[in-house]
C-alpha atoms as a PDB file:
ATOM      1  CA  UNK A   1       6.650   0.012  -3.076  1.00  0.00           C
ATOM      2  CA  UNK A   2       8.446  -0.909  -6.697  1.00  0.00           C
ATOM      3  CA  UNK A   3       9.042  -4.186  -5.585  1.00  0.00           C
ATOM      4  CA  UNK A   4       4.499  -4.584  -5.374  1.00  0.00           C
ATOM      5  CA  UNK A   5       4.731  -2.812  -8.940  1.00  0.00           C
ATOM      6  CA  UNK A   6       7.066  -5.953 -10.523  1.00  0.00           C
ATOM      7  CA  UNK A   7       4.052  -8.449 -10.721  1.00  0.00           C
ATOM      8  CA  UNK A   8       1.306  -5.998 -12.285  1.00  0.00           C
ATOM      9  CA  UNK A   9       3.975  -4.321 -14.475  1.00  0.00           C
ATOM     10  CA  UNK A  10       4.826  -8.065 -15.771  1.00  0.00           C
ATOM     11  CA  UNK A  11       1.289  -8.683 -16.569  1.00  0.00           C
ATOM     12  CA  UNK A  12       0.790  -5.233 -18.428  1.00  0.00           C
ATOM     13  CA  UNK A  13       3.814  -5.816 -20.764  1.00  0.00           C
ATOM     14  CA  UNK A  14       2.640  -9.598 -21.432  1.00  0.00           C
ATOM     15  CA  UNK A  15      -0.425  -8.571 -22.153  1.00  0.00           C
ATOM     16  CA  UNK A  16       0.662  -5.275 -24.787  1.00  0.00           C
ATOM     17  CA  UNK A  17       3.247  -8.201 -26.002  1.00  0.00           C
ATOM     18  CA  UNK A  18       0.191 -10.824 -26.491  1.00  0.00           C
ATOM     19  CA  UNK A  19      -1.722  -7.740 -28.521  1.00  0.00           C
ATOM     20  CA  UNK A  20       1.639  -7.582 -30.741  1.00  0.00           C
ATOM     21  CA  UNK A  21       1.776 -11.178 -31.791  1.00  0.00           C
ATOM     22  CA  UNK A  22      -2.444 -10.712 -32.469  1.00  0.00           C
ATOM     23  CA  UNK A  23      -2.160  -7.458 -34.467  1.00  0.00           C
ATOM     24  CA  UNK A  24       1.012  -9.269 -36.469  1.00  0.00           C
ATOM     25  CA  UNK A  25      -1.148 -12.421 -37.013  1.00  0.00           C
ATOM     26  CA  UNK A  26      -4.302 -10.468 -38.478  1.00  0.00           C
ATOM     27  CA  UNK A  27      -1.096  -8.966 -40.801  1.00  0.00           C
ATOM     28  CA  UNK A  28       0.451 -12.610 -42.007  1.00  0.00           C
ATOM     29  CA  UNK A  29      -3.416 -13.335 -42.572  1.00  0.00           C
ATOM     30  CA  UNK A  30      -4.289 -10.436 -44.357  1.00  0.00           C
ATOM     31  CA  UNK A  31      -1.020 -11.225 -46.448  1.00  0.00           C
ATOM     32  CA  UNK A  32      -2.184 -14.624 -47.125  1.00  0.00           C
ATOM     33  CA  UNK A  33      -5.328 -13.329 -48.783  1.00  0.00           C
ATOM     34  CA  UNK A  34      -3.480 -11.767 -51.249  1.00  0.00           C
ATOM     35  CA  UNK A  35      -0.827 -14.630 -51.996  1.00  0.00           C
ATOM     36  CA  UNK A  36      -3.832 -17.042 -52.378  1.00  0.00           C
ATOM     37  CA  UNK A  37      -6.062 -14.571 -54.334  1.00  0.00           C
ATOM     38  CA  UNK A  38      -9.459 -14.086 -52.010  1.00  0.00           C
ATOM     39  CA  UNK A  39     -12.417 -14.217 -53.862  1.00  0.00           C
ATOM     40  CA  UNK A  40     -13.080 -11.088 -51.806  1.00  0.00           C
ATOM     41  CA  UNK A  41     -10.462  -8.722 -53.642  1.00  0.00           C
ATOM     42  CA  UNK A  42     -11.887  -7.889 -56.684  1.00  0.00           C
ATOM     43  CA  UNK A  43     -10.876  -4.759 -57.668  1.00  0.00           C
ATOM     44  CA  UNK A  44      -7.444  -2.312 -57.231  1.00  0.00           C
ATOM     45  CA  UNK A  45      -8.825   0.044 -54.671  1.00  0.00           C
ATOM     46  CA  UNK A  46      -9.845  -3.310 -52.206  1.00  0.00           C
ATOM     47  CA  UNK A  47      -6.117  -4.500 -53.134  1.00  0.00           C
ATOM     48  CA  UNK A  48      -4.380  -1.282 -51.970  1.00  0.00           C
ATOM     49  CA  UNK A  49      -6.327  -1.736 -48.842  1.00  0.00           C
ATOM     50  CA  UNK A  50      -5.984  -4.752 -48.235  1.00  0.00           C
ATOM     51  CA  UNK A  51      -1.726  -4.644 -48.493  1.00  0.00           C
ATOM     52  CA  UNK A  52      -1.627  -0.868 -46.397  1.00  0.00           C
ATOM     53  CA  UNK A  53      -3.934  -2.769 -43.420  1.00  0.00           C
ATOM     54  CA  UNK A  54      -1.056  -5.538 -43.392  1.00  0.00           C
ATOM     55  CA  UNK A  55       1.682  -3.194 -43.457  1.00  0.00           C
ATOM     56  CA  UNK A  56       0.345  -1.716 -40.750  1.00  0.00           C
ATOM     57  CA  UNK A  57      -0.918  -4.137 -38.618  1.00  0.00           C
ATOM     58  CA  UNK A  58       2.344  -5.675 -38.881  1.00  0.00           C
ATOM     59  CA  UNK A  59       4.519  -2.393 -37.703  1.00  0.00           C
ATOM     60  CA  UNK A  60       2.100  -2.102 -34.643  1.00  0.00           C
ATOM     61  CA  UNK A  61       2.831  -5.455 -34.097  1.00  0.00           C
ATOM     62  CA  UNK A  62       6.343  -5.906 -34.173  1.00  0.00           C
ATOM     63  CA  UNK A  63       6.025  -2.395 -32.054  1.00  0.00           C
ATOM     64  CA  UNK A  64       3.831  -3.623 -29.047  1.00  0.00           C
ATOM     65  CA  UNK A  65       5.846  -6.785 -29.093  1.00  0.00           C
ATOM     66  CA  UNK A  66       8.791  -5.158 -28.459  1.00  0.00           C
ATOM     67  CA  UNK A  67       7.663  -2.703 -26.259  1.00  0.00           C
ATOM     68  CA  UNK A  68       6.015  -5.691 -24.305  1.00  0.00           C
ATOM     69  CA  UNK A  69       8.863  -7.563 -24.409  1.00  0.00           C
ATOM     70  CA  UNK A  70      10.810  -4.246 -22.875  1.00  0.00           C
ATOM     71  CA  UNK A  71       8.555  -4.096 -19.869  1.00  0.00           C
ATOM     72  CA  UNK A  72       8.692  -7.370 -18.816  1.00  0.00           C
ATOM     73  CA  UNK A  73      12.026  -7.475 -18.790  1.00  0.00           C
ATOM     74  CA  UNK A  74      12.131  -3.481 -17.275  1.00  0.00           C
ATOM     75  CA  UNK A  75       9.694  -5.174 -14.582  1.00  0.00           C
ATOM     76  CA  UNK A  76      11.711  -8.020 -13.541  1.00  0.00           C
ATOM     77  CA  UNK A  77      15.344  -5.750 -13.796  1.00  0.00           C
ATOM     78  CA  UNK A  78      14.393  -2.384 -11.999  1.00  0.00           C
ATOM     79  CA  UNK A  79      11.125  -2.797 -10.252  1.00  0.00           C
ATOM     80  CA  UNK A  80      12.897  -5.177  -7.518  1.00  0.00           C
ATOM     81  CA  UNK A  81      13.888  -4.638  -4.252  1.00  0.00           C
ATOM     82  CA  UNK A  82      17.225  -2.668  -4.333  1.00  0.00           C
ATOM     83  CA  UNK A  83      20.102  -4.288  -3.497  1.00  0.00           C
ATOM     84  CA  UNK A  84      22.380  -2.551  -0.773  1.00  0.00           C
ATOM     85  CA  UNK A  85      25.769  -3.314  -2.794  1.00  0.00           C
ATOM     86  CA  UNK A  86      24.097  -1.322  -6.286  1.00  0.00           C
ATOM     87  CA  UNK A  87      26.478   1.695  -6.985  1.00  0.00           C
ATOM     88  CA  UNK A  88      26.596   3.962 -10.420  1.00  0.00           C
ATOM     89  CA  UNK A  89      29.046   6.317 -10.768  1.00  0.00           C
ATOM     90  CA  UNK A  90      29.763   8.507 -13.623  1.00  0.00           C
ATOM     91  CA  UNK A  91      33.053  10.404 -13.743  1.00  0.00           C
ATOM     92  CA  UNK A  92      34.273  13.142 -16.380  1.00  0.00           C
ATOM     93  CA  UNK A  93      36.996  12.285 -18.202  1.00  0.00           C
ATOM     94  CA  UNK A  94      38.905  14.538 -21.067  1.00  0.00           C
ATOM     95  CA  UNK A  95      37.516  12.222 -23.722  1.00  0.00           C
ATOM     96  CA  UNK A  96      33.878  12.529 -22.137  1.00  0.00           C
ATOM     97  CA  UNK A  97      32.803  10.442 -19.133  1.00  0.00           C
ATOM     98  CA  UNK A  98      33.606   7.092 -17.694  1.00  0.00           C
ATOM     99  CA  UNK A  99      30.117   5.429 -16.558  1.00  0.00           C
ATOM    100  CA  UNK A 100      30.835   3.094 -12.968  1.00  0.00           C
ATOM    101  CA  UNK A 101      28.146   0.107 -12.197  1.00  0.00           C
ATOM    102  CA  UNK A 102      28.891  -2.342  -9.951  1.00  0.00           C
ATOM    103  CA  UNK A 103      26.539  -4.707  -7.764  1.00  0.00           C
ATOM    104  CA  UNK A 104      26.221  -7.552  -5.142  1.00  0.00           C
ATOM    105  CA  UNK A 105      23.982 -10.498  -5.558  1.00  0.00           C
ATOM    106  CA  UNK A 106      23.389 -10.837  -1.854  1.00  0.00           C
END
């Protein structure tokens, strides 16, 4: 069953990754208008606006392009078929606990 999930799970996070690098584009835009003083922005008020839309079309970028990125990756790393040799172990130890992975690439 996870192993069907990897493909559509890929797509989904390339796609939320694809809206990141849009919504940070509309941002860089946005930012030019201001650099190359748009006719458009004539008063203050439209200025203010203008920088708080890039600001935040550029957080919600860099934020669905790493989250995109994340799945992908997720996708591709724990959606596929399990491998017989995968062990985790996780021991206490005085200082805390010792965390065990090991796996075979057969």
């Amino acid at each position: 069953m996870r192993s069907r999930l990897r493909l559509p799970v890929a797509i989904g996070g390339g796609v939320v990754a694809v809206g990141g690098v849009l919504a940070w584009g509309r941002a860089r835009s946005l930012g030019a208008q201001v650099r190359d003083a748009d006719p458009s922005i004539k008063t203050r008020a439209r200025l203010d606006a203008t920088l708080q839309q890039g600001r935040t079309f550029e957080k919600v970028g860099w934020a669905l392009m790493g989250l995109g990125a994340a799945t992908v990756a997720g996708s591709f790393l724990f959606l596929g078929e399990s491998s017989p040799g995968a062990q985790a172990s996780l021991l206490p130890t005085p200082e805390g606990a010792q965390l065990s992975l090991s796996w075979s690439l057969r």
